[in-house]
PDB file of N, CA and C in Angstrom:
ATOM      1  N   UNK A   1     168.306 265.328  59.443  1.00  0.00           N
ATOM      2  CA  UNK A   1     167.369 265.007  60.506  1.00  0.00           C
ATOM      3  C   UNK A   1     166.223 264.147  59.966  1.00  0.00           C
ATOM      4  N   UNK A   2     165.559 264.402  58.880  1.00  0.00           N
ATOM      5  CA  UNK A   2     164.795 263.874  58.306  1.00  0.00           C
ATOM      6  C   UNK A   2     164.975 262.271  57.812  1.00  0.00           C
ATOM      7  N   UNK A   3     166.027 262.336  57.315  1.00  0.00           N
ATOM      8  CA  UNK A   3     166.865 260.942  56.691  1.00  0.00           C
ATOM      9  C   UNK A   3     166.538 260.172  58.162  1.00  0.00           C
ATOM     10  N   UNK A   4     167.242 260.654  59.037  1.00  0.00           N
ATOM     11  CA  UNK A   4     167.293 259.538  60.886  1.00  0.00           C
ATOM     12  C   UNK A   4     165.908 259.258  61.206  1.00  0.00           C
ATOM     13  N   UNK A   5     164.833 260.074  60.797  1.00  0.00           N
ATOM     14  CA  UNK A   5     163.905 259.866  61.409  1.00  0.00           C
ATOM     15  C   UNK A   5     163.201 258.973  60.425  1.00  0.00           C
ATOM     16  N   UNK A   6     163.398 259.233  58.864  1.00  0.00           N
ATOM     17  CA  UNK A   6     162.510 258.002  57.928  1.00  0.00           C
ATOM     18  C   UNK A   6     161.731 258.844  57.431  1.00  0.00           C
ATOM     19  N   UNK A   7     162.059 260.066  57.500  1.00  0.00           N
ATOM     20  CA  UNK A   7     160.825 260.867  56.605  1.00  0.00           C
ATOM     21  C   UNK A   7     161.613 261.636  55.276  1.00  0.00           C
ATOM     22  N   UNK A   8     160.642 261.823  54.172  1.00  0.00           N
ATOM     23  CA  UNK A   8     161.340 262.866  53.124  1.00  0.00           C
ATOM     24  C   UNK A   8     161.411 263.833  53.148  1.00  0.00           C
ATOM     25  N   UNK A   9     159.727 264.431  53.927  1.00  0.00           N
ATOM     26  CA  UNK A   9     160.005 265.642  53.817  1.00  0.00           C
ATOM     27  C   UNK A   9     159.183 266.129  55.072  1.00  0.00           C
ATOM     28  N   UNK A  10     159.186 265.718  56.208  1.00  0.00           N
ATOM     29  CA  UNK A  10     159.048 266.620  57.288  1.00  0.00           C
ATOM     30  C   UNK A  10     157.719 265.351  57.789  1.00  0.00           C
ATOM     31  N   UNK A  11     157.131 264.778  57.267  1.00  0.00           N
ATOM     32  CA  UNK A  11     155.871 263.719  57.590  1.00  0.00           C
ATOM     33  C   UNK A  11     156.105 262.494  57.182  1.00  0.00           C
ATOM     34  N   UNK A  12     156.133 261.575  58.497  1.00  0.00           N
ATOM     35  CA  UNK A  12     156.271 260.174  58.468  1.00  0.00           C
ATOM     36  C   UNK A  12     155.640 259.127  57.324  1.00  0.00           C
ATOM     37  N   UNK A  13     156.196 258.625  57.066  1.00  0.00           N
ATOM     38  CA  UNK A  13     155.877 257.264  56.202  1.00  0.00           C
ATOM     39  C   UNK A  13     155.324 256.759  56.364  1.00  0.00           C
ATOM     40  N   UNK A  14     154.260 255.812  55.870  1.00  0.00           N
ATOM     41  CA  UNK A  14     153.311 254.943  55.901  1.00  0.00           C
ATOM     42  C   UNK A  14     154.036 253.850  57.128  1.00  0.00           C
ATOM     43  N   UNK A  15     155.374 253.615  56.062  1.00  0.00           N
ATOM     44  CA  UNK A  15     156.309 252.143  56.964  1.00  0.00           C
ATOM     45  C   UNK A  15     156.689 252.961  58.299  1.00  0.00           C
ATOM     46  N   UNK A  16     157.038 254.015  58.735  1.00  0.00           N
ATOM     47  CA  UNK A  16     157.354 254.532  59.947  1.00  0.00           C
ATOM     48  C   UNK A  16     155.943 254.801  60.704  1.00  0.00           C
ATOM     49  N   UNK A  17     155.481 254.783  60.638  1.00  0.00           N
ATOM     50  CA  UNK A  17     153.904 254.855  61.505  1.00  0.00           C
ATOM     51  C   UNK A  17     153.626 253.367  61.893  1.00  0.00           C
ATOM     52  N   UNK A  18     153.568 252.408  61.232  1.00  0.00           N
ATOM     53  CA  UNK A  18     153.471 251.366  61.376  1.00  0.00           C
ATOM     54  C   UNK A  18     154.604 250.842  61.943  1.00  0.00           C
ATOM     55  N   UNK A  19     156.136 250.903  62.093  1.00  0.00           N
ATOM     56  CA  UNK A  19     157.136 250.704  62.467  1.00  0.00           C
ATOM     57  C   UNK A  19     156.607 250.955  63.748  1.00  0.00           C
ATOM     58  N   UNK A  20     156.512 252.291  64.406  1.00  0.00           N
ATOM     59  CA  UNK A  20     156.094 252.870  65.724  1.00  0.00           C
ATOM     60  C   UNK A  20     154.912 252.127  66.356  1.00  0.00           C
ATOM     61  N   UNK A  21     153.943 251.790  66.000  1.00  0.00           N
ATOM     62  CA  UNK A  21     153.198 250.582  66.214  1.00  0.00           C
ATOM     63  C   UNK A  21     151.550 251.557  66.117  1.00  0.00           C
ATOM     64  N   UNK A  22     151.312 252.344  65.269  1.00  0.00           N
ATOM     65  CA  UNK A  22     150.418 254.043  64.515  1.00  0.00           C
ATOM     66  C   UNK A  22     150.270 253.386  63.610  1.00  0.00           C
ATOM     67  N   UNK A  23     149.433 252.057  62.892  1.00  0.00           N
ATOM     68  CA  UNK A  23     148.765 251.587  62.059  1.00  0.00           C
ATOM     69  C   UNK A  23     147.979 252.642  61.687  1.00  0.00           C
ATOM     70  N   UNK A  24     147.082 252.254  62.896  1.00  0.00           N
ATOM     71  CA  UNK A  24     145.354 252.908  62.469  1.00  0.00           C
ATOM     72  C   UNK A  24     145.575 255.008  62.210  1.00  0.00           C
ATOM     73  N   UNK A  25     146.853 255.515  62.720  1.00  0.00           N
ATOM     74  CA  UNK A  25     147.100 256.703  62.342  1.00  0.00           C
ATOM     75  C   UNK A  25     147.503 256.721  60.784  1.00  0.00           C
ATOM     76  N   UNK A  26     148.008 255.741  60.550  1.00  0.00           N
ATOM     77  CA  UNK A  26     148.514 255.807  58.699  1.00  0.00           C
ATOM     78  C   UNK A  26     147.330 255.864  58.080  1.00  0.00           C
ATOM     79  N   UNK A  27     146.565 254.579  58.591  1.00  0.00           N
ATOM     80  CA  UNK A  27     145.061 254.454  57.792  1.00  0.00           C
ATOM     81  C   UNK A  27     144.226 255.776  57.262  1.00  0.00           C
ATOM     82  N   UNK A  28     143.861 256.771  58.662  1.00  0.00           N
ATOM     83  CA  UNK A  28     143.110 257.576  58.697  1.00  0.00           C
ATOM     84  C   UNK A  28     144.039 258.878  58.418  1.00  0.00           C
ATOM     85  N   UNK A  29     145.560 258.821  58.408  1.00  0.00           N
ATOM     86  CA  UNK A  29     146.164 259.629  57.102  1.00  0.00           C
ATOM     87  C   UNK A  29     145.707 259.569  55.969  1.00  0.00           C
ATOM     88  N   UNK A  30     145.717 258.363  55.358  1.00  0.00           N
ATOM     89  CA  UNK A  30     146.125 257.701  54.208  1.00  0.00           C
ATOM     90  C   UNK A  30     144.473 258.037  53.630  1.00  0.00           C
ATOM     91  N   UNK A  31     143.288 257.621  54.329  1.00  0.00           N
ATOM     92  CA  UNK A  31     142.160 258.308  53.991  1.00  0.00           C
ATOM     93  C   UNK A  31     141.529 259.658  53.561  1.00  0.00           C
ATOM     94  N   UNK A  32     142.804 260.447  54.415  1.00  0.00           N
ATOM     95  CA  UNK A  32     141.834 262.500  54.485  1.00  0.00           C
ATOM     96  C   UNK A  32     143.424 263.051  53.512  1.00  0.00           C
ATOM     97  N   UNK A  33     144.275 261.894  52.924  1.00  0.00           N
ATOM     98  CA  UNK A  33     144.887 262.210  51.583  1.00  0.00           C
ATOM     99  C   UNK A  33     146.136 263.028  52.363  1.00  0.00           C
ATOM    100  N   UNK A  34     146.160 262.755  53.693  1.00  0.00           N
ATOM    101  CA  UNK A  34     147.948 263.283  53.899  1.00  0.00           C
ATOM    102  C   UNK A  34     148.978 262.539  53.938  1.00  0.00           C
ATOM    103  N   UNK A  35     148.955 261.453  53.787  1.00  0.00           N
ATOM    104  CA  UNK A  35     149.933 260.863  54.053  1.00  0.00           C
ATOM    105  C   UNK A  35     150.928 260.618  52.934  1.00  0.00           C
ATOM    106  N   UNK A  36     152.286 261.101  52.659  1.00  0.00           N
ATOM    107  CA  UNK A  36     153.269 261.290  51.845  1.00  0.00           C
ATOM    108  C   UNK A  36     153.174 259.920  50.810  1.00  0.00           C
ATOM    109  N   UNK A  37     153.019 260.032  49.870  1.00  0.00           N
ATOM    110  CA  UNK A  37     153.117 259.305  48.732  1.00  0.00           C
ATOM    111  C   UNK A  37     154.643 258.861  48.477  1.00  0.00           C
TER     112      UNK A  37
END
């Protein structure tokens, strides 16, 4: 399920947020340190 959706482990990707058109949601992931490395 994970593989179809683009994730490793249960939380979207930087490139799948942005794919979805959730820029500014990666950003302000990517800021408060959740967003999957």
């Amino acid at each position: 399920y994970y593989n179809v959706r683009g994730w490793k482990d249960g939380r979207p990707t930087r490139g799948k947020l942005e794919e979805l058109g959730l820029k500014w949601l990666a950003d302000w992931l990517e800021r408060e340190g959740l967003l999957p490395k």
